[in-house]
PDB file of N, CA and C in Angstrom:
ATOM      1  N   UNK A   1      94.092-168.447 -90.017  1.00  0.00           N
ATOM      2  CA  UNK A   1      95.130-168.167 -90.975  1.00  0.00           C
ATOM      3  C   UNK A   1      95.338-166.661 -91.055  1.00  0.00           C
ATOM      4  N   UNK A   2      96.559-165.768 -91.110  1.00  0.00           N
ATOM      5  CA  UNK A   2      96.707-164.867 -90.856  1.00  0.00           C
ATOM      6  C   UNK A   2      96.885-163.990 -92.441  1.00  0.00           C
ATOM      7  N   UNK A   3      96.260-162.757 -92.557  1.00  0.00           N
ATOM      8  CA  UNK A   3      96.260-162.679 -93.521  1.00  0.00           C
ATOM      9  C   UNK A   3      97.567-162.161 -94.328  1.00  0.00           C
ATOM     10  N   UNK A   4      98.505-161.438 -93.159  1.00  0.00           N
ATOM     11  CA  UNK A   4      99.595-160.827 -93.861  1.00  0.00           C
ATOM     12  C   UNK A   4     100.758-161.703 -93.443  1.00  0.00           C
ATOM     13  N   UNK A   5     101.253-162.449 -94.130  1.00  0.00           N
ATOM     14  CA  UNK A   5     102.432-163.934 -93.530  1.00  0.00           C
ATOM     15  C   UNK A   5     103.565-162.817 -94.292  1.00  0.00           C
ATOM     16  N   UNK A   6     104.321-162.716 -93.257  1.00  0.00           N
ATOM     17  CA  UNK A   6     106.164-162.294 -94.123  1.00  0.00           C
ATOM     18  C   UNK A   6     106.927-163.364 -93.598  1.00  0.00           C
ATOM     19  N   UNK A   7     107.520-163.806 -94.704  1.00  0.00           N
ATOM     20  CA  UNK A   7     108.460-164.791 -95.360  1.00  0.00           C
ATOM     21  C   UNK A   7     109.615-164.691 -94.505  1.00  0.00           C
ATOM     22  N   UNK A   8     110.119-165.628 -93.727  1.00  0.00           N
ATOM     23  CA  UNK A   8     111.299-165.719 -93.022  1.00  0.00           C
ATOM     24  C   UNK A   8     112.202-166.988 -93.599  1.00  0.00           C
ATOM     25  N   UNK A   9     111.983-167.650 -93.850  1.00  0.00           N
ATOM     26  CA  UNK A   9     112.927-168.781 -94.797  1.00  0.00           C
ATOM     27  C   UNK A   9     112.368-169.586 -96.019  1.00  0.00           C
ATOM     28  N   UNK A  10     112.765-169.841 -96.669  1.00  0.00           N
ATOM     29  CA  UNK A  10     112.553-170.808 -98.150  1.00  0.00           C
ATOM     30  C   UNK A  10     113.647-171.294 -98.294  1.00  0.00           C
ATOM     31  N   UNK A  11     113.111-172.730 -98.409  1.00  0.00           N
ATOM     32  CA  UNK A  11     114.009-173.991 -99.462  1.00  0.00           C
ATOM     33  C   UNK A  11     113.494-174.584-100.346  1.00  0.00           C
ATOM     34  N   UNK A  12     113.745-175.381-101.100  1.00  0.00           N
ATOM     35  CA  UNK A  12     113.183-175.955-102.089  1.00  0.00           C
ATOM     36  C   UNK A  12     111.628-176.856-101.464  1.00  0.00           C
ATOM     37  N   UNK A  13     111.562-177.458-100.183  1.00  0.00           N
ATOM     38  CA  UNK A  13     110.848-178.013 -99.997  1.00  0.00           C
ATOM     39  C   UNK A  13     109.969-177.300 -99.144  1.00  0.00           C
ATOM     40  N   UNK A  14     110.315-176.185 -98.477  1.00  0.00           N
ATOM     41  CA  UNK A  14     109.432-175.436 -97.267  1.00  0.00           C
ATOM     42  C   UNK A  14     109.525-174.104 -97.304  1.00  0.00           C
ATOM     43  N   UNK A  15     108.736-173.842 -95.955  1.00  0.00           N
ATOM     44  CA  UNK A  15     108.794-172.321 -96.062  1.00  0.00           C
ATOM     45  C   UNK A  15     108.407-172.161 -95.067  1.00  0.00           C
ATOM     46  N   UNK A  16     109.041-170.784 -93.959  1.00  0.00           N
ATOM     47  CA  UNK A  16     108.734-170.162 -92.981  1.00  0.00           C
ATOM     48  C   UNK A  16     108.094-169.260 -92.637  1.00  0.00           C
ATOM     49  N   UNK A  17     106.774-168.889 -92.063  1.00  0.00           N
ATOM     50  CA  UNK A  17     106.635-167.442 -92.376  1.00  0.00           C
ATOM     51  C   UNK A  17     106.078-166.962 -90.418  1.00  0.00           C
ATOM     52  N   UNK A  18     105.889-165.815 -90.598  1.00  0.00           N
ATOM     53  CA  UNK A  18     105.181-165.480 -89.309  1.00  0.00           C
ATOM     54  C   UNK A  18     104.012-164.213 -89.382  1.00  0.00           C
ATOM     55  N   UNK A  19     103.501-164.630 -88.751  1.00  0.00           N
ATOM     56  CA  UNK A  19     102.510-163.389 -88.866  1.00  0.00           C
ATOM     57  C   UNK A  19     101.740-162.616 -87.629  1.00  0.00           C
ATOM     58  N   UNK A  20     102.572-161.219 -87.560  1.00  0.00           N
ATOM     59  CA  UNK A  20     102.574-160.015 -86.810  1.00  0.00           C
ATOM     60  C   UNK A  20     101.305-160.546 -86.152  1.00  0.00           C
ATOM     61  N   UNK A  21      99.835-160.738 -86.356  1.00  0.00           N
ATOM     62  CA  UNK A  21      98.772-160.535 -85.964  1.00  0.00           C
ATOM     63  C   UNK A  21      98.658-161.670 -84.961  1.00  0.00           C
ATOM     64  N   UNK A  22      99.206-162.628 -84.826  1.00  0.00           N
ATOM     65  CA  UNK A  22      99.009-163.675 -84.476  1.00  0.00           C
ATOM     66  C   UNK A  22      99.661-164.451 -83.102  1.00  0.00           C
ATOM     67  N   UNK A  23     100.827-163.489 -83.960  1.00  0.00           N
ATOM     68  CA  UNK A  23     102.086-164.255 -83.256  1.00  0.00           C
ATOM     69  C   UNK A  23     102.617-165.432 -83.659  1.00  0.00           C
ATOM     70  N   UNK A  24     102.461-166.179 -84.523  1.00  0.00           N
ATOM     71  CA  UNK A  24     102.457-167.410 -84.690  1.00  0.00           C
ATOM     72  C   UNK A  24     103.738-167.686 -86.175  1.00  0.00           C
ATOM     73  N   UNK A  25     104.693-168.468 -85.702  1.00  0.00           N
ATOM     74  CA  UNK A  25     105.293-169.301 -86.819  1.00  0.00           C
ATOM     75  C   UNK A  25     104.249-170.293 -87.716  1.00  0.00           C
ATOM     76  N   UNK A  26     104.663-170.251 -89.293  1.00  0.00           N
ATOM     77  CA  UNK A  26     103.546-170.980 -89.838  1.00  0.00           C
ATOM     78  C   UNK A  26     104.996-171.669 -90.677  1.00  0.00           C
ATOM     79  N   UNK A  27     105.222-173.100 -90.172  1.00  0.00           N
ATOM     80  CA  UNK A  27     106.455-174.162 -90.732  1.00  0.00           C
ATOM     81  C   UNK A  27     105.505-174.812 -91.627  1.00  0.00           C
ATOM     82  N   UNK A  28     105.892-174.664 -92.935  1.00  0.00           N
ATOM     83  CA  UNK A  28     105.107-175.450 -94.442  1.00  0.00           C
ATOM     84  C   UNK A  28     106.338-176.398 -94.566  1.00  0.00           C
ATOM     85  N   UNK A  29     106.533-177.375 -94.817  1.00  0.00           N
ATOM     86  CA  UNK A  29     107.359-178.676 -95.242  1.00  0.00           C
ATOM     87  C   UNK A  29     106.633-179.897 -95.889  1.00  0.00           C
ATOM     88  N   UNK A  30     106.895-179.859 -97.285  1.00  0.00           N
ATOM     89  CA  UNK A  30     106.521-180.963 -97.859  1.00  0.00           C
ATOM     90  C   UNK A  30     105.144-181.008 -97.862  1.00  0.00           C
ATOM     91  N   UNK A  31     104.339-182.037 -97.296  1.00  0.00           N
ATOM     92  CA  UNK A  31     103.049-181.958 -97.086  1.00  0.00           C
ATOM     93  C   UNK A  31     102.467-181.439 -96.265  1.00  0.00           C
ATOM     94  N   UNK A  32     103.383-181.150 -94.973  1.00  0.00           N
ATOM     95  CA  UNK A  32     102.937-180.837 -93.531  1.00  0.00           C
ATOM     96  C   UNK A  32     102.774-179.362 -93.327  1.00  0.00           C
ATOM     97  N   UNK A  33     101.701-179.127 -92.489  1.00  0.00           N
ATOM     98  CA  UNK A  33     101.506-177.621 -92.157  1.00  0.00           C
ATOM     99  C   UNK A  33     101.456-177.621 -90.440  1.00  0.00           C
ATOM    100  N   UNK A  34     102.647-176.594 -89.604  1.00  0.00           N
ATOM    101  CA  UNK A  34     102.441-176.523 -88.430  1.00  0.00           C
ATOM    102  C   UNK A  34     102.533-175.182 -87.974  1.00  0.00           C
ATOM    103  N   UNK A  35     101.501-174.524 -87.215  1.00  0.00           N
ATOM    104  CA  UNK A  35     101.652-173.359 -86.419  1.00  0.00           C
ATOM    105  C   UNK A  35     101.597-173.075 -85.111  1.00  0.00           C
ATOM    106  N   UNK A  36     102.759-172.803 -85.093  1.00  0.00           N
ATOM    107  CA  UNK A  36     104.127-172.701 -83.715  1.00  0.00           C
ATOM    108  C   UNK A  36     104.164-171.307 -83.586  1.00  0.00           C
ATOM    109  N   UNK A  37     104.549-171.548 -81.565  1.00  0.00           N
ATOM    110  CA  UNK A  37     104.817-169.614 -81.526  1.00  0.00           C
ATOM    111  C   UNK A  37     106.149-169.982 -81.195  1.00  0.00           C
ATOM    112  N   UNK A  38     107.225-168.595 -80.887  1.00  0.00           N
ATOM    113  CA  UNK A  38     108.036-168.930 -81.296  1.00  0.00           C
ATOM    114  C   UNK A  38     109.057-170.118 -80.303  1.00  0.00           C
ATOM    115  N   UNK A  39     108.501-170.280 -78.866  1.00  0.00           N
ATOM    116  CA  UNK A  39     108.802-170.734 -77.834  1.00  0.00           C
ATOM    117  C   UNK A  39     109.242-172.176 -78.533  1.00  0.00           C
ATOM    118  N   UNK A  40     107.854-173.091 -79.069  1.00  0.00           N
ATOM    119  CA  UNK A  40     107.305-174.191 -80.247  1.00  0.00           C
ATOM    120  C   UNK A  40     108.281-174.243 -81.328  1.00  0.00           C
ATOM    121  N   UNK A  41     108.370-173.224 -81.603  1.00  0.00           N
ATOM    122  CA  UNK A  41     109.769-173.414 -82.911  1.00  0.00           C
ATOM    123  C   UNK A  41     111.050-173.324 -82.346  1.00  0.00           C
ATOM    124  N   UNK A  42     111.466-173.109 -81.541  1.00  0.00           N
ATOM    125  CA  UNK A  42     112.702-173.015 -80.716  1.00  0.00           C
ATOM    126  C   UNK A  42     113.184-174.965 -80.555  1.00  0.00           C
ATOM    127  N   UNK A  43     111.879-175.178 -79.879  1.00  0.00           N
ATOM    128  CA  UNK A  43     111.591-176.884 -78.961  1.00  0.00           C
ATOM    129  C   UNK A  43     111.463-177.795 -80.294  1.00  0.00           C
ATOM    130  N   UNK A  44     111.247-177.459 -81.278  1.00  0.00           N
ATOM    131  CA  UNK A  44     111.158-178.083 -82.166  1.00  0.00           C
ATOM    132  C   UNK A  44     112.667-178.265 -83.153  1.00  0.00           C
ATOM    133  N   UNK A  45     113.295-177.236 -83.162  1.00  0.00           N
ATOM    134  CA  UNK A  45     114.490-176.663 -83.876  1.00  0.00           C
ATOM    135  C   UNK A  45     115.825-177.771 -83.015  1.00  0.00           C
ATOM    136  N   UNK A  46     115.309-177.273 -81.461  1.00  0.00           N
ATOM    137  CA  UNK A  46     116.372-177.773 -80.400  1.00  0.00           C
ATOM    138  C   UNK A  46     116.175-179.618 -80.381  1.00  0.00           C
ATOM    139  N   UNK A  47     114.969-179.943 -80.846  1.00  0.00           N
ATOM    140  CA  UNK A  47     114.022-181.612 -80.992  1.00  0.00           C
ATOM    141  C   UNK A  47     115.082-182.438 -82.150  1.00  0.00           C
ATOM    142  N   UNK A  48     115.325-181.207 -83.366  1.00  0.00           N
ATOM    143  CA  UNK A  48     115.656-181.911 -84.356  1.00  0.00           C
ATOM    144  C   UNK A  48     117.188-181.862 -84.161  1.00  0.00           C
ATOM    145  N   UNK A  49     118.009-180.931 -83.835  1.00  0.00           N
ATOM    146  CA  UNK A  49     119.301-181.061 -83.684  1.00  0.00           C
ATOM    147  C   UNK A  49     119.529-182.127 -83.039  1.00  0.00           C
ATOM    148  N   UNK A  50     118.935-182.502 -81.740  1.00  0.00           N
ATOM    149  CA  UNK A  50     119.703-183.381 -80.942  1.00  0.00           C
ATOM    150  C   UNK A  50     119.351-184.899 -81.155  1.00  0.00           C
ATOM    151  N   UNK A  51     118.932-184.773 -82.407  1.00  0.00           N
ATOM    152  CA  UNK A  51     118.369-186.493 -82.857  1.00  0.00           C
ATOM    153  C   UNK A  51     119.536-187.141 -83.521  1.00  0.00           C
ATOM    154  N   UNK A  52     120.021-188.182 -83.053  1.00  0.00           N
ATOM    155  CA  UNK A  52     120.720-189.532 -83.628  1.00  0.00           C
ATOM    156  C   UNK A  52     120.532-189.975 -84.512  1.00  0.00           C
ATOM    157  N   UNK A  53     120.961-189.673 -85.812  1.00  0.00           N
ATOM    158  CA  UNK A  53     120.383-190.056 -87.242  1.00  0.00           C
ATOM    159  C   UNK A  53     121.438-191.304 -87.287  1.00  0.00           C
ATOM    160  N   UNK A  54     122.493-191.288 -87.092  1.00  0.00           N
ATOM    161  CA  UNK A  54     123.351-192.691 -87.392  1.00  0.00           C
ATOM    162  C   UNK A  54     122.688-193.520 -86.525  1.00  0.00           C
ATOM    163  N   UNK A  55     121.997-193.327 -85.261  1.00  0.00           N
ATOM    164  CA  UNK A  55     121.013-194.550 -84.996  1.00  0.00           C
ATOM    165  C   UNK A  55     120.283-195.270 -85.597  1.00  0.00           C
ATOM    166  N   UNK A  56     119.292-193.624 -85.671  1.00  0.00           N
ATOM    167  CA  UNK A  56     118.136-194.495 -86.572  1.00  0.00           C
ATOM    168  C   UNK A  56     118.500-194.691 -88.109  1.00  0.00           C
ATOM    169  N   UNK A  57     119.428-194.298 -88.486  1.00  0.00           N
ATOM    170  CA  UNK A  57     119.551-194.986 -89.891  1.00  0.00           C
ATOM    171  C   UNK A  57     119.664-196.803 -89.453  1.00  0.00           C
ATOM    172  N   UNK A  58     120.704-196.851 -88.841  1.00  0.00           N
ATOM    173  CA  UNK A  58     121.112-198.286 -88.473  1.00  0.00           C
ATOM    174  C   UNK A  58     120.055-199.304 -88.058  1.00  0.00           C
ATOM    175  N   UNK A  59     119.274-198.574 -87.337  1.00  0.00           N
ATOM    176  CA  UNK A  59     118.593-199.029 -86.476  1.00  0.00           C
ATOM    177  C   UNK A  59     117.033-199.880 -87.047  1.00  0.00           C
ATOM    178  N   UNK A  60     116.857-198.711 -88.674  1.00  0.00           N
ATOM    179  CA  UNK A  60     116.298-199.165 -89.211  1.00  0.00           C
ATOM    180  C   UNK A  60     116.426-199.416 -91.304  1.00  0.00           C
ATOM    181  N   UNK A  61     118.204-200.108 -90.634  1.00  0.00           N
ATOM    182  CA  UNK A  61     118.380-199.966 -92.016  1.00  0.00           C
ATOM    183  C   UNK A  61     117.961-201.297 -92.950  1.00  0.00           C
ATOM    184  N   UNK A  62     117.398-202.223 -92.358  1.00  0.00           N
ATOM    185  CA  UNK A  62     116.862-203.319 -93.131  1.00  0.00           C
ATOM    186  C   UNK A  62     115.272-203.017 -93.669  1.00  0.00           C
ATOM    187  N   UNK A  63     114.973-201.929 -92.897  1.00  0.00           N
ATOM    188  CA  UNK A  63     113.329-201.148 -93.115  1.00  0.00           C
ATOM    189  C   UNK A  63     113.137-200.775 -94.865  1.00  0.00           C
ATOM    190  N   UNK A  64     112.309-201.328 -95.632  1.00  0.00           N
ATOM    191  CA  UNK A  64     111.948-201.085 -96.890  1.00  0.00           C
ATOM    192  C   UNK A  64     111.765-199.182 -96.841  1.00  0.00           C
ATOM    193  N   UNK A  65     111.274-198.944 -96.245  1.00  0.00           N
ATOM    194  CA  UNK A  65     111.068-197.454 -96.792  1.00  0.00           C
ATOM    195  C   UNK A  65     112.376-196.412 -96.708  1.00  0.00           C
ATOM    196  N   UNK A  66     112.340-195.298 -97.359  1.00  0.00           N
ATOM    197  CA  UNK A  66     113.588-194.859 -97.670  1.00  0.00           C
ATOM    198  C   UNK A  66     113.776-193.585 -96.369  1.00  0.00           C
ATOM    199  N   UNK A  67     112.425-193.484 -95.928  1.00  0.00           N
ATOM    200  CA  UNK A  67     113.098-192.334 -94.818  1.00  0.00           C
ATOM    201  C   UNK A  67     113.010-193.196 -93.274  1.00  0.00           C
ATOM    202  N   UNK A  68     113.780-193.359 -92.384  1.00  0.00           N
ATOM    203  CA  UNK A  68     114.525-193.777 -91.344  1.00  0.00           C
ATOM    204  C   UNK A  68     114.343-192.776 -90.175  1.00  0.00           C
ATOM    205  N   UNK A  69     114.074-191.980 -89.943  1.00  0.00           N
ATOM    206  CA  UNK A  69     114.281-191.113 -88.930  1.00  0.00           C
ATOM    207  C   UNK A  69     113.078-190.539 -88.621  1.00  0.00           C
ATOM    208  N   UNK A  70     112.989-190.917 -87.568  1.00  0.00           N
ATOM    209  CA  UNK A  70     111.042-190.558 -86.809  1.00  0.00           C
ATOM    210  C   UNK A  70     111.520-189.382 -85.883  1.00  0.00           C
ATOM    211  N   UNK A  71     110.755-187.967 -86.299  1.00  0.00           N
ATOM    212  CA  UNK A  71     110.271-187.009 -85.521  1.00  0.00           C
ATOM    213  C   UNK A  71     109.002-187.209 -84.580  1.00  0.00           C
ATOM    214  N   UNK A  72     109.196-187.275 -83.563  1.00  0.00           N
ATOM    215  CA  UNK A  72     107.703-187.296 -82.756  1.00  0.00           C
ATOM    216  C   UNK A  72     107.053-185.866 -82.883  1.00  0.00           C
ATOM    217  N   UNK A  73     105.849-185.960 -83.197  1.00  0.00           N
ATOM    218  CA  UNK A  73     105.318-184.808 -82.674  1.00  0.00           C
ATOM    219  C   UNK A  73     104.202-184.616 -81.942  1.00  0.00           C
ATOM    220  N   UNK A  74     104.368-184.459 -81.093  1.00  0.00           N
ATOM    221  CA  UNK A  74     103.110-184.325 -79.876  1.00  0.00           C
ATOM    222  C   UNK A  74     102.441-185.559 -79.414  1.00  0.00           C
ATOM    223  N   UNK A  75     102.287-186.363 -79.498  1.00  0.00           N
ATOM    224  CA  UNK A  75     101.494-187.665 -78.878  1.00  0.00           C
ATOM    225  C   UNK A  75     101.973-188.655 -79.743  1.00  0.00           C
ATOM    226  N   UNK A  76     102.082-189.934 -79.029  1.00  0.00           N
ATOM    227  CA  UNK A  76     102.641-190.771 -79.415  1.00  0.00           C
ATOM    228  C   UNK A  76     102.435-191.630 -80.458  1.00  0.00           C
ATOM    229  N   UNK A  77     100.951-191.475 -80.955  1.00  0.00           N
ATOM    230  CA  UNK A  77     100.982-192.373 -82.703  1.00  0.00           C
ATOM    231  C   UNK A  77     101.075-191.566 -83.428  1.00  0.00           C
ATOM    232  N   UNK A  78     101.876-190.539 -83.512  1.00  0.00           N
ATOM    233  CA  UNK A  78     102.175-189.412 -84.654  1.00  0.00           C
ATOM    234  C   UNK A  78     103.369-188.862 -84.339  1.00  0.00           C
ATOM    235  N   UNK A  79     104.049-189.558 -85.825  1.00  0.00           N
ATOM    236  CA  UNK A  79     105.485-189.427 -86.046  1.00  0.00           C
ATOM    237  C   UNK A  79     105.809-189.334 -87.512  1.00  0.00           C
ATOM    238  N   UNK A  80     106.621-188.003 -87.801  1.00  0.00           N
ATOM    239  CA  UNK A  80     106.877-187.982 -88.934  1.00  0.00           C
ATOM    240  C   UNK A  80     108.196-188.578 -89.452  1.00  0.00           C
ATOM    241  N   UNK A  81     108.391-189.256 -90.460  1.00  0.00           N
ATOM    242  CA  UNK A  81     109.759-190.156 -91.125  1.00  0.00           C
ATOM    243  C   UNK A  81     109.999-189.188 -92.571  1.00  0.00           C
ATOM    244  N   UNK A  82     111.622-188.994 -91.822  1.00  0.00           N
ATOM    245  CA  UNK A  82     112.253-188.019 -92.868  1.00  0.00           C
ATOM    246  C   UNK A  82     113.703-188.809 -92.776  1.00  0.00           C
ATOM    247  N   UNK A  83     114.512-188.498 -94.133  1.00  0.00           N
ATOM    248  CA  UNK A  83     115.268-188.910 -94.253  1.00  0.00           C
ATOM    249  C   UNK A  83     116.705-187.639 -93.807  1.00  0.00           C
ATOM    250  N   UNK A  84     118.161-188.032 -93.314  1.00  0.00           N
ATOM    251  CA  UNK A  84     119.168-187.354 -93.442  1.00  0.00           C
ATOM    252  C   UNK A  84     118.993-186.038 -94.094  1.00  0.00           C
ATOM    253  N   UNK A  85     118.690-186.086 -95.508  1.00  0.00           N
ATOM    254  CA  UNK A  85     118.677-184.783 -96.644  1.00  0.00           C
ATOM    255  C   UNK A  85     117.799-183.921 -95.738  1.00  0.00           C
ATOM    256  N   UNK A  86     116.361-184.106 -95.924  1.00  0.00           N
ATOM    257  CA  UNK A  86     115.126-183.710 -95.256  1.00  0.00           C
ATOM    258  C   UNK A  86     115.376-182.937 -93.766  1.00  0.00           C
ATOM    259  N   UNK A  87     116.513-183.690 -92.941  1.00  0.00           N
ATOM    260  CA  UNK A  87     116.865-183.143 -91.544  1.00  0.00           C
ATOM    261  C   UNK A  87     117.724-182.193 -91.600  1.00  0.00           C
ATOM    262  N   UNK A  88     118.346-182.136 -92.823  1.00  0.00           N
ATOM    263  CA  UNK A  88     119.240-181.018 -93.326  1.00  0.00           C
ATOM    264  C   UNK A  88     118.620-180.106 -93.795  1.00  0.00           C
ATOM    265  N   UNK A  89     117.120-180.016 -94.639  1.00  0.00           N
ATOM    266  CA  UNK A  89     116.872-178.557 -95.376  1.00  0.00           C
ATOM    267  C   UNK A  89     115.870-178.128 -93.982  1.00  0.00           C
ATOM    268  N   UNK A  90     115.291-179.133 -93.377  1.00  0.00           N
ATOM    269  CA  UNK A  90     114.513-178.555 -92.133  1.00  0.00           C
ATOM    270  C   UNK A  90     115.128-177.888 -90.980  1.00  0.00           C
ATOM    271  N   UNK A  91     116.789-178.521 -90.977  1.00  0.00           N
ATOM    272  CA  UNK A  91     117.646-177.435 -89.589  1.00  0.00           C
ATOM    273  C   UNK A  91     118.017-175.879 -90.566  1.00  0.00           C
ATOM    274  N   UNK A  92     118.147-176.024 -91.539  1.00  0.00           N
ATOM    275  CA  UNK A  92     118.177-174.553 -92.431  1.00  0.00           C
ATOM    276  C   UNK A  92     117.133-173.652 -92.786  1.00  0.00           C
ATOM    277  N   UNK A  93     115.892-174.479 -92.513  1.00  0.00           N
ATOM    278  CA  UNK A  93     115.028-173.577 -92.638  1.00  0.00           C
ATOM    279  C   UNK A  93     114.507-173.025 -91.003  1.00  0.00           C
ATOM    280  N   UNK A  94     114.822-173.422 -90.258  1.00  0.00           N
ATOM    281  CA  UNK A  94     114.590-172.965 -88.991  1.00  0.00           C
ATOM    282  C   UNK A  94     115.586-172.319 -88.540  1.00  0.00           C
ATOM    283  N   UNK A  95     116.275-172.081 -89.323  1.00  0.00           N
ATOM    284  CA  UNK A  95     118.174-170.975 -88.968  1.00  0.00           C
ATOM    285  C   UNK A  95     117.124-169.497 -88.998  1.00  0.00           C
ATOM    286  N   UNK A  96     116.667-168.877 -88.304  1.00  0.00           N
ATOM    287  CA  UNK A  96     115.564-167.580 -88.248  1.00  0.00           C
ATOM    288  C   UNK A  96     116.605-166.808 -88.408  1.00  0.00           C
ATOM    289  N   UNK A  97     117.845-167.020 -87.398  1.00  0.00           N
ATOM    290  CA  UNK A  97     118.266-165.833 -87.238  1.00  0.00           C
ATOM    291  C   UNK A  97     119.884-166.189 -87.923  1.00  0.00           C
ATOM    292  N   UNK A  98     120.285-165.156 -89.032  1.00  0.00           N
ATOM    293  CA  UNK A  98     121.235-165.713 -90.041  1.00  0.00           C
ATOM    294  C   UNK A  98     122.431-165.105 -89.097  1.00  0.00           C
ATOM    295  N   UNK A  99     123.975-166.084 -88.731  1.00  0.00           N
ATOM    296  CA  UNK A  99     124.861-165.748 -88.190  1.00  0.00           C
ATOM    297  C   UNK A  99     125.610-164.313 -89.122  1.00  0.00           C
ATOM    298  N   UNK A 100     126.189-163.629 -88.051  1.00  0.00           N
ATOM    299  CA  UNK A 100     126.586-162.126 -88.877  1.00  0.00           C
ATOM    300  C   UNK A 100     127.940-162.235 -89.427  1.00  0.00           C
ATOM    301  N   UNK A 101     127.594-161.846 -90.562  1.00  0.00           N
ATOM    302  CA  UNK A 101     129.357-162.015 -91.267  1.00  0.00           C
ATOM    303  C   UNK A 101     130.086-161.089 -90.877  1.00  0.00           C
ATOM    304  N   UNK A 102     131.407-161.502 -90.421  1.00  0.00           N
ATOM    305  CA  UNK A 102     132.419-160.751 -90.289  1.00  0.00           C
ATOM    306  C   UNK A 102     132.888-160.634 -91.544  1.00  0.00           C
ATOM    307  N   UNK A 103     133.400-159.091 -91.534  1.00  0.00           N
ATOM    308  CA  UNK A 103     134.537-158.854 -92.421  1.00  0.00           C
ATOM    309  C   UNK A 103     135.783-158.825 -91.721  1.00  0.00           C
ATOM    310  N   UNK A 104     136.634-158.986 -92.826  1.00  0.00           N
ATOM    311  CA  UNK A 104     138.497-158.731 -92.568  1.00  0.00           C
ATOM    312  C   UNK A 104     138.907-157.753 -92.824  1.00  0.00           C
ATOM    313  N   UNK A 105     139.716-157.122 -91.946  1.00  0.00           N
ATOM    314  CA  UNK A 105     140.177-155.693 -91.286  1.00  0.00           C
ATOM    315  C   UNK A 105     141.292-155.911 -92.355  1.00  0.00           C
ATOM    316  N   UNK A 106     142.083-154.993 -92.388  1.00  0.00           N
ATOM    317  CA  UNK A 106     143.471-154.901 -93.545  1.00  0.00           C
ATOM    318  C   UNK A 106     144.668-155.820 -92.626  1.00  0.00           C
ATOM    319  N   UNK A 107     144.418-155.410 -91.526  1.00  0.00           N
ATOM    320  CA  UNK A 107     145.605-156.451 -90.618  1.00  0.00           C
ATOM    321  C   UNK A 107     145.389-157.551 -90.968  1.00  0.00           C
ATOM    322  N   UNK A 108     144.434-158.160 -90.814  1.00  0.00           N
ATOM    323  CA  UNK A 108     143.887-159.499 -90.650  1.00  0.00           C
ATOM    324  C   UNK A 108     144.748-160.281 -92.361  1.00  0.00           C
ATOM    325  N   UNK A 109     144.496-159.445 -93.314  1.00  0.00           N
ATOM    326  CA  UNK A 109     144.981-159.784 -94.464  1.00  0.00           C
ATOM    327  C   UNK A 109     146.691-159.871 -94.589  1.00  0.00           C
ATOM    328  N   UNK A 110     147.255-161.221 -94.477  1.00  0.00           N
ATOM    329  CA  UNK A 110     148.583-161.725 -94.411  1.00  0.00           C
ATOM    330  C   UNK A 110     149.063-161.753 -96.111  1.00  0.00           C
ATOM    331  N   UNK A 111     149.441-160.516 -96.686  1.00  0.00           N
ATOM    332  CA  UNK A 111     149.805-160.032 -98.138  1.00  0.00           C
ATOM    333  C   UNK A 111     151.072-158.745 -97.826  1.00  0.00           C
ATOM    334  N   UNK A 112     152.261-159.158 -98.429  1.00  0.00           N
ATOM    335  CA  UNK A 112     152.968-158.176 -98.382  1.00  0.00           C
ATOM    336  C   UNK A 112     152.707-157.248 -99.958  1.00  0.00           C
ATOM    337  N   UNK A 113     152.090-155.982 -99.411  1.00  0.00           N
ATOM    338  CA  UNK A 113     152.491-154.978-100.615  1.00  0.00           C
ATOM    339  C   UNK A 113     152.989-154.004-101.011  1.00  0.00           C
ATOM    340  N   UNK A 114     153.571-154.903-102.729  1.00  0.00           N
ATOM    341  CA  UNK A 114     154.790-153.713-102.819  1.00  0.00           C
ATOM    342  C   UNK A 114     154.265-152.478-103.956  1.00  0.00           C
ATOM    343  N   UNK A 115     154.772-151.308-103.988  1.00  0.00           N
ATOM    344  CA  UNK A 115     154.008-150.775-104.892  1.00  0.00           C
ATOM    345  C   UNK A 115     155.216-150.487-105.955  1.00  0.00           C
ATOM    346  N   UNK A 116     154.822-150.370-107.206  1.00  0.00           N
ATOM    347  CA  UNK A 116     155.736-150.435-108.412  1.00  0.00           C
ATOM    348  C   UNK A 116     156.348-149.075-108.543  1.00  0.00           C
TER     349      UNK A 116
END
């Protein structure tokens, strides 16, 4: 465990951190604790986007339990079940790198002004 973790994402349910000494992503979610370098968090990030949730909702929508959607992780009798919401705060908390806001130039702004 590394002693100096800086904070790279928070949601209500998780938290991202990494730590210089290590190298290592430390993904906290819910109950689960995983430490990933960043190659691991990339494969994991790229794991969860490309999953079929209208499958597995369907697939297991007569299933009593409320989360539907199996993450594999690493060997095959270990799989975590998260629901839609859950696949949503986990692709946001793995957003590392925040897209850059553009601003609008004065052109860009379609306003005729008149001055009094």
């Amino acid at each position: 465990m590394c002693k100096s973790l800086n904070i790279i994402s928070r949601s209500k349910n998780g938290t991202v951190t990494f730590c210089n000494h290590s190298k290592l992503f430390q993904l906290i979610f819910n109950n689960l604790c995983f430490e990933l370098y960043e190659w691991e968090l990339e494969a994991l990030k790229s794991y969860i986007e490309e999953l079929d949730l209208a499958y597995w909702e369907n697939q297991l929508k007569h299933w009593s339990q409320q989360r539907k959607i199996p993450i594999s992780v690493g060997k095959k009798h270990f799989i975590i079940l998260v629901n839609r919401e859950e696949i949503s705060e986990l692709l946001s908390l793995l957003q590392l790198h925040q897209p850059k806001i553009e601003f609008l130039k004065y052109k860009d702004i379609d306003y005729q002004f008149i001055e009094n």
